[in-house]
Protein backbone atom coordinates (compact mmCIF):
# COMPACT_ATOMS: atom_id res chain seq x y z
CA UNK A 1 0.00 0.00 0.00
CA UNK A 2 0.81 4.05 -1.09
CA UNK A 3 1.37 5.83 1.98
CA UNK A 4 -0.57 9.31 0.59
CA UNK A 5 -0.18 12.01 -1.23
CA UNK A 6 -0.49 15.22 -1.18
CA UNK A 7 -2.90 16.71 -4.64
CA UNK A 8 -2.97 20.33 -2.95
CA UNK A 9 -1.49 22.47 -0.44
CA UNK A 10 -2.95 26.03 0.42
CA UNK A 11 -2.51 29.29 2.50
CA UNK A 12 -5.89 31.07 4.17
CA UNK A 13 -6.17 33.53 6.51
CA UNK A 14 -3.40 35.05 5.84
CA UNK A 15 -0.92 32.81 6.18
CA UNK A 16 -2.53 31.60 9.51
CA UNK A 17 -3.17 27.67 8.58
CA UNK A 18 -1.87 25.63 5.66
CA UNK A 19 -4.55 23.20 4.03
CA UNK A 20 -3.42 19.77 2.32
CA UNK A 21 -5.88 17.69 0.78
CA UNK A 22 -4.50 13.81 -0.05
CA UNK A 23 -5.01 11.71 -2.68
CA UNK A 24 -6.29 9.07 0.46
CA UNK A 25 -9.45 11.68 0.46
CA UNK A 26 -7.51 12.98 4.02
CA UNK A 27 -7.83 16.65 4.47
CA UNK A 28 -5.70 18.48 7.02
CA UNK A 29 -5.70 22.07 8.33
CA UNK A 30 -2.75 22.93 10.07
CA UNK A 31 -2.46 26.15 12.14
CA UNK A 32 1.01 27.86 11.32
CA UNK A 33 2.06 28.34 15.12
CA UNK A 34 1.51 24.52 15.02
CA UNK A 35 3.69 24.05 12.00
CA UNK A 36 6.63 26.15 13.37
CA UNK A 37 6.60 24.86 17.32
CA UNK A 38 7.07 21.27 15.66
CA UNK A 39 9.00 22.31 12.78
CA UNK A 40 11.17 19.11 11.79
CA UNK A 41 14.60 21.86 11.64
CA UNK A 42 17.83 20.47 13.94
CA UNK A 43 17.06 24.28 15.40
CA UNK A 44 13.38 22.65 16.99
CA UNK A 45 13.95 19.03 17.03
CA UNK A 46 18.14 19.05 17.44
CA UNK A 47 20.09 16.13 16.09
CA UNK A 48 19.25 13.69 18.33
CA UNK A 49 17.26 11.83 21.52
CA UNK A 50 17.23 15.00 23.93
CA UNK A 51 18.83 18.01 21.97
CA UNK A 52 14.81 18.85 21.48
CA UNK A 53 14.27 22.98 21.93
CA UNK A 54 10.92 24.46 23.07
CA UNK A 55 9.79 27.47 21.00
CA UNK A 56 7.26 29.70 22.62
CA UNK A 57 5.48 33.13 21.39
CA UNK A 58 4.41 31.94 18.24
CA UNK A 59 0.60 32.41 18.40
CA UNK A 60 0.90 34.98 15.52
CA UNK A 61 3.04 34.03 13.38
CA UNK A 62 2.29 33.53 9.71
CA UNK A 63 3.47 31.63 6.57
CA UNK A 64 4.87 33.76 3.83
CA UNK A 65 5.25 30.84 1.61
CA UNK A 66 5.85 27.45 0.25
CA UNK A 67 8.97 26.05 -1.45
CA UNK A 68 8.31 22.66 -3.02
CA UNK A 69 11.15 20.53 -2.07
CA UNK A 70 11.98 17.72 -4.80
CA UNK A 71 8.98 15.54 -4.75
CA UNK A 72 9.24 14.80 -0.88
CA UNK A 73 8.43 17.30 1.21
CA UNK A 74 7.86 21.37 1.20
CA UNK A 75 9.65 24.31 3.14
CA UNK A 76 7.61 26.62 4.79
CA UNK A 77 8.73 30.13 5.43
CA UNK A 78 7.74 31.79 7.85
CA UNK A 79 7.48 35.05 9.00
CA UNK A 80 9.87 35.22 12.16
CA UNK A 81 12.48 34.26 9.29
CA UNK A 82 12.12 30.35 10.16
CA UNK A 83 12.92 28.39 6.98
CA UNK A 84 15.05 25.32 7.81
CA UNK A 85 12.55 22.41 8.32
CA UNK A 86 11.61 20.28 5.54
CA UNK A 87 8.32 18.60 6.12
CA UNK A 88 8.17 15.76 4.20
CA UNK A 89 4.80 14.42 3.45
CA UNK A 90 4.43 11.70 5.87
CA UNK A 91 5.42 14.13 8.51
CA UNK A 92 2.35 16.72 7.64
CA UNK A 93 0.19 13.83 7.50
CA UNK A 94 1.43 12.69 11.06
CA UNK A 95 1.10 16.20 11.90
CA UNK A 96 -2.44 16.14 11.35
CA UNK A 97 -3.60 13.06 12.43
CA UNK A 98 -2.01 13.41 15.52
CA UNK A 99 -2.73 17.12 15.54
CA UNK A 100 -4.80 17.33 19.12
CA UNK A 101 -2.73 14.73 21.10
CA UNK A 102 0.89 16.64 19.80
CA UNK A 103 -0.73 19.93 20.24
CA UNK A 104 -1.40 19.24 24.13
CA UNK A 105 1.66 17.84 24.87
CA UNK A 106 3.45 20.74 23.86
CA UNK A 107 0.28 22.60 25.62
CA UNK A 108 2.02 21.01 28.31
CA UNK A 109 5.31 21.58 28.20
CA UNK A 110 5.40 25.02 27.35
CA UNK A 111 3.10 25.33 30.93
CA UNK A 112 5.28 23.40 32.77
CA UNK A 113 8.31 26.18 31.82
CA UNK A 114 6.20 28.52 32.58
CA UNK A 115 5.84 30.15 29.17
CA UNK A 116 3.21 31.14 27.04
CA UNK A 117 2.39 30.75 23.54
């Protein structure tokens, strides 16, 4: 079996969410402050078990664009000048399946520092 893939991706708001619709019939809406707190970049996620960073303050940040990457994955810019992480497209789709679970666990963490978004 395929794993899916993606037949559109697309800016609203503003730049505030990123839709992708898959060829699976999934569609996903993915709020940019989601997208950059769990960008995949080594400046987020580090290069390795443990070298993870928490970002914070992102609740208004936007997407300026997309940059296709190959036929793999796409860069999002955004606009706090983040433009490292390439999110493949089994990572959106993870992303968005496990959008409410991932999204309080960093709801979590980010409490637990005692930041704010």
């Amino acid at each position: 079996m395929n794993d899916p893939w993606p037949e559109e991706l697309r800016l609203s708001a503003g730049g505030a969410e990123l839709h992708v619709r898959f060829d699976s019939g999934e569609s996903l809406t993915l709020p940019a402050e989601y997208l950059r707190v769990e960008s995949p970049s080594a400046e987020v996620k580090g290069h390795g078990p443990g070298q993870e960073q928490l970002v914070w303050g992102k609740r208004n940040v936007r997407i300026r664009k997309l940059e296709p990457v190959g036929s793999y994955a796409v860069r999002i810019v955004f606009d706090d000048g983040h433009a490292t992480g390439l999110y493949t497209w089994p990572y959106l789709l993870k992303l968005g399946r496990e959008q409410a679970d991932i999204w309080q666990a960093y709801l979590g963490k980010i409490a637990a520092a005692g930041f704010s978004r």
